[in-house]
C-alpha atoms as a PDB file:
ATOM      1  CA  UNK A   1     125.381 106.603  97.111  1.00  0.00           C
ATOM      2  CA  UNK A   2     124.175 104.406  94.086  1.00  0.00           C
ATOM      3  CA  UNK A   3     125.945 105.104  90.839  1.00  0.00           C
ATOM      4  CA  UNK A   4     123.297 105.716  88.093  1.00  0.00           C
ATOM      5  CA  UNK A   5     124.809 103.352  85.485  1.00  0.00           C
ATOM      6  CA  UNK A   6     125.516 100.422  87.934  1.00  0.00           C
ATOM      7  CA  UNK A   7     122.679  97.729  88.034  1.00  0.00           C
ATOM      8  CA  UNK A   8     123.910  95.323  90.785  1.00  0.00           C
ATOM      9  CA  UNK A   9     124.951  96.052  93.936  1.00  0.00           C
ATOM     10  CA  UNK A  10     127.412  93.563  95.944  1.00  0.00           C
ATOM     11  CA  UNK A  11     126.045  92.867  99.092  1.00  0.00           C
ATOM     12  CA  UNK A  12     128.244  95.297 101.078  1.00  0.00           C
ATOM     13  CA  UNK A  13     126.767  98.108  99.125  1.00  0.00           C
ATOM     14  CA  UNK A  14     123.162  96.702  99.793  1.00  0.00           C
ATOM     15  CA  UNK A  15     123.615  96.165 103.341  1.00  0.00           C
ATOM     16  CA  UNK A  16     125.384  99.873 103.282  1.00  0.00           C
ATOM     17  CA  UNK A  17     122.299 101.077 102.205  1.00  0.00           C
ATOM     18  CA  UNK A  18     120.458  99.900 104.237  1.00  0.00           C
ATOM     19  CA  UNK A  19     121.970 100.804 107.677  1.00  0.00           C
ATOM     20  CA  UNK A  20     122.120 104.121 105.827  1.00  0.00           C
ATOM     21  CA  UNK A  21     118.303 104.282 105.830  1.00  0.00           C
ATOM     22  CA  UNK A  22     117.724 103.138 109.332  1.00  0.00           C
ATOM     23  CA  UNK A  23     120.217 105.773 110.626  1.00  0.00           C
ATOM     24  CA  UNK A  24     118.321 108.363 108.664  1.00  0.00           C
ATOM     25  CA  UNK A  25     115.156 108.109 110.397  1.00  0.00           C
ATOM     26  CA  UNK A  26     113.913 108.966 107.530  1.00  0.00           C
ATOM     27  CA  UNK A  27     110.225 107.879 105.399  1.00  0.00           C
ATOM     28  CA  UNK A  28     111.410 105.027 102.470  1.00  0.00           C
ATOM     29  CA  UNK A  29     110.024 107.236  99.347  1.00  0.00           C
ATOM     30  CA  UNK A  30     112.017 110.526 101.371  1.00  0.00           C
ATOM     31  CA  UNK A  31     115.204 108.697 101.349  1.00  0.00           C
ATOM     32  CA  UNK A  32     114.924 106.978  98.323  1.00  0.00           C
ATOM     33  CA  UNK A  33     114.141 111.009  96.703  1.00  0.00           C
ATOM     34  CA  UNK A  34     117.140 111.938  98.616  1.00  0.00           C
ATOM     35  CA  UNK A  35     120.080 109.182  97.894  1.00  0.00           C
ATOM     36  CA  UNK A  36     118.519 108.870  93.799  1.00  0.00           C
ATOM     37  CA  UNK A  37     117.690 105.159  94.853  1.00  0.00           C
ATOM     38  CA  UNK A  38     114.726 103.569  93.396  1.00  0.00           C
ATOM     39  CA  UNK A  39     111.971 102.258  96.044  1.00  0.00           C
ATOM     40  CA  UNK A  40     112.071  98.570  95.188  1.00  0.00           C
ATOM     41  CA  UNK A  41     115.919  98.508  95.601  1.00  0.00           C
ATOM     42  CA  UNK A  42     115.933 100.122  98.590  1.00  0.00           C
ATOM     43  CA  UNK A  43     112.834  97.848  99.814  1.00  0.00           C
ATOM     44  CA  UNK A  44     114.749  94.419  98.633  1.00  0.00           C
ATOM     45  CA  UNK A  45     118.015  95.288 100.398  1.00  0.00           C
ATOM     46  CA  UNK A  46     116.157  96.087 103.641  1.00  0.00           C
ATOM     47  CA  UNK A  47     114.169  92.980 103.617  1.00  0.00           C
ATOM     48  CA  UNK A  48     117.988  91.308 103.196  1.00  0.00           C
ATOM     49  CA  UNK A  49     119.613  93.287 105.691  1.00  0.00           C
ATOM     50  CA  UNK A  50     117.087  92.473 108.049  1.00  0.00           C
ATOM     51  CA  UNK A  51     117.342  88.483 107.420  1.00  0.00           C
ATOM     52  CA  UNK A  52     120.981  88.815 108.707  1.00  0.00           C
ATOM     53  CA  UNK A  53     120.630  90.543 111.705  1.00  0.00           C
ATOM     54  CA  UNK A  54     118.204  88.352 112.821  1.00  0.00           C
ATOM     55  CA  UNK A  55     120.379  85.799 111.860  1.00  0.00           C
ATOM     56  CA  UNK A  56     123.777  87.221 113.325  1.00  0.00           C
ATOM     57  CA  UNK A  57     121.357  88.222 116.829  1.00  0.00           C
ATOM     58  CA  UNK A  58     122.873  84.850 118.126  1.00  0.00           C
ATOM     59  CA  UNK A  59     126.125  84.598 119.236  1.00  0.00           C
ATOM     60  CA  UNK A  60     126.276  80.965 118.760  1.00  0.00           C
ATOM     61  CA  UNK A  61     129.151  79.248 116.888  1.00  0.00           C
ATOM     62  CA  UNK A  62     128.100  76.300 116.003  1.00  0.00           C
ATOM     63  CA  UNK A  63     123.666  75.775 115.605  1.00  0.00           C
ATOM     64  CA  UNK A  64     122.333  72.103 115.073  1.00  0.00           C
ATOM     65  CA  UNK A  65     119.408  71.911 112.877  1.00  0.00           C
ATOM     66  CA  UNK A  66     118.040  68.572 112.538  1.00  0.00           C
ATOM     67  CA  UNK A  67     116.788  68.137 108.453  1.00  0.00           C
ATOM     68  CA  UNK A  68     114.310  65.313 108.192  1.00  0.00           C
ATOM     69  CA  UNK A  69     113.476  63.785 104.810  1.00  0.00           C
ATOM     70  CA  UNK A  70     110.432  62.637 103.483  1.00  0.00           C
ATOM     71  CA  UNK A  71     111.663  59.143 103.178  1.00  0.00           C
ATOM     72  CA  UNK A  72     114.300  57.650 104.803  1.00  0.00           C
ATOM     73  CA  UNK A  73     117.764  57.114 103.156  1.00  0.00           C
ATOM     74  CA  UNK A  74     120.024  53.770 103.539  1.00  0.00           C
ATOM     75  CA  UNK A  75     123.113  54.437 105.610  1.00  0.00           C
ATOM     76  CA  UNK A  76     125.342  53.148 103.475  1.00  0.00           C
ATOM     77  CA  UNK A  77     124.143  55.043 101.158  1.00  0.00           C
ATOM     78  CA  UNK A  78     124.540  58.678 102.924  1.00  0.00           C
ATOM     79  CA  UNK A  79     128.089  60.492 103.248  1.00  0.00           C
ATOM     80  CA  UNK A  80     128.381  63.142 105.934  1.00  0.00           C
ATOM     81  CA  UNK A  81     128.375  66.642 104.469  1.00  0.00           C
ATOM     82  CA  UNK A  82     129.975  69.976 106.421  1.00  0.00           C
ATOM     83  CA  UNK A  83     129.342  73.188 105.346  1.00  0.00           C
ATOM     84  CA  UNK A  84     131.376  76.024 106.372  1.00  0.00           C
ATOM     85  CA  UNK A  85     129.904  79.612 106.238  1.00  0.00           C
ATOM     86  CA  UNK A  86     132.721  82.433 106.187  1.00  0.00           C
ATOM     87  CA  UNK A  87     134.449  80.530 108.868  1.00  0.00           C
ATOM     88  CA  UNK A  88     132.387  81.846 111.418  1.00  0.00           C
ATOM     89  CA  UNK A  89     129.883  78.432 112.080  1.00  0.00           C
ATOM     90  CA  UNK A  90     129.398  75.125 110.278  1.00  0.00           C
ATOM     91  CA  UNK A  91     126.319  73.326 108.864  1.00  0.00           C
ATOM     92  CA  UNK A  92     126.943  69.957 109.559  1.00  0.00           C
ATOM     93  CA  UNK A  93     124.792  66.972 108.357  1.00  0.00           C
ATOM     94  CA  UNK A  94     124.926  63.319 109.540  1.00  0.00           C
ATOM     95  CA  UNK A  95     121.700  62.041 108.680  1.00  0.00           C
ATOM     96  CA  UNK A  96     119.037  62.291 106.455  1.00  0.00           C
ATOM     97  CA  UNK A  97     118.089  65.341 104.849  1.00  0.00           C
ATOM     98  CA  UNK A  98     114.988  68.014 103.842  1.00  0.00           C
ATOM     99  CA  UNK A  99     116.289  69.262 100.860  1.00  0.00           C
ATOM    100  CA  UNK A 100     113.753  72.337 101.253  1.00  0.00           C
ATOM    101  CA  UNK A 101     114.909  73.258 104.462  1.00  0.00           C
ATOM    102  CA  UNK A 102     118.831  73.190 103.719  1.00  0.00           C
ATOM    103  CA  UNK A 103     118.142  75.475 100.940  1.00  0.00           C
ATOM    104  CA  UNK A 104     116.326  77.957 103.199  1.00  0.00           C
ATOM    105  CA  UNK A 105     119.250  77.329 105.505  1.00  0.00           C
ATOM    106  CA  UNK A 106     121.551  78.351 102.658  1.00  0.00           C
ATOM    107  CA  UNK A 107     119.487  81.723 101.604  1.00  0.00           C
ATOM    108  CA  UNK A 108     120.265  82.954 105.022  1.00  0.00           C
ATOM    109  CA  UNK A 109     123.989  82.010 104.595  1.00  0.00           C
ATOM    110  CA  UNK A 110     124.117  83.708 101.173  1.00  0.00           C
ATOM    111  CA  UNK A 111     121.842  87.146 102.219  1.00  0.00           C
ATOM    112  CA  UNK A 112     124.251  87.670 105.142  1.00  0.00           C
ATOM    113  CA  UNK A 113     127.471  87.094 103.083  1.00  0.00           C
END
């Protein structure tokens, strides 16, 4: 599955490994020994694969999350900011913002693609 002389996989291939393991049934090191995939590869795209479906388990168009920040920010200062992920829901922020917890928001966005 994993050419030897490639060294980064896109996500499609990751997440294509992946499902491949789960529908193998099979032990990590046995599959890894089977496909030529080192453990920690296999291991990393697993632990990505799984952020998404937990992530894409909600059918949900549109989530709010509410960001605080740690102080507050002037309103005349703040412009509204929409984020749209792969047209399928938006990230939409009206009011003040966590900085930490957008970026975990974002991690998700960019493990599922």
């Amino acid at each position: 599955m994993m050419q030897p002389n490639k060294t980064k996989l896109t996500i499609k291939e990751g997440h294509a490994i992946a499902a491949d393991y789960y529908q193998s049934k099979l032990k990590p090191k046995v599959f890894c020994f089977q496909k030529n995939i080192p453990y920690h590869i296999l291991k990393y795209w697993r632990d990505q694969y799984d952020k998404c479906a937990s992530a894409n388990k909600s059918s949900a168009k549109f989530l709010p999350i509410k960001l605080l920040p740690k102080q507050p920010v002037e309103a005349t200062t703040f412009k509204p900011l929409k984020i749209i992920v792969n047209n399928n829901f938006t990230i939409e922020i009206t009011d003040n913002i966590d900085l930490a917890m957008l970026k975990n928001v974002l991690d998700v966005c960019k493990t599922c693609g």
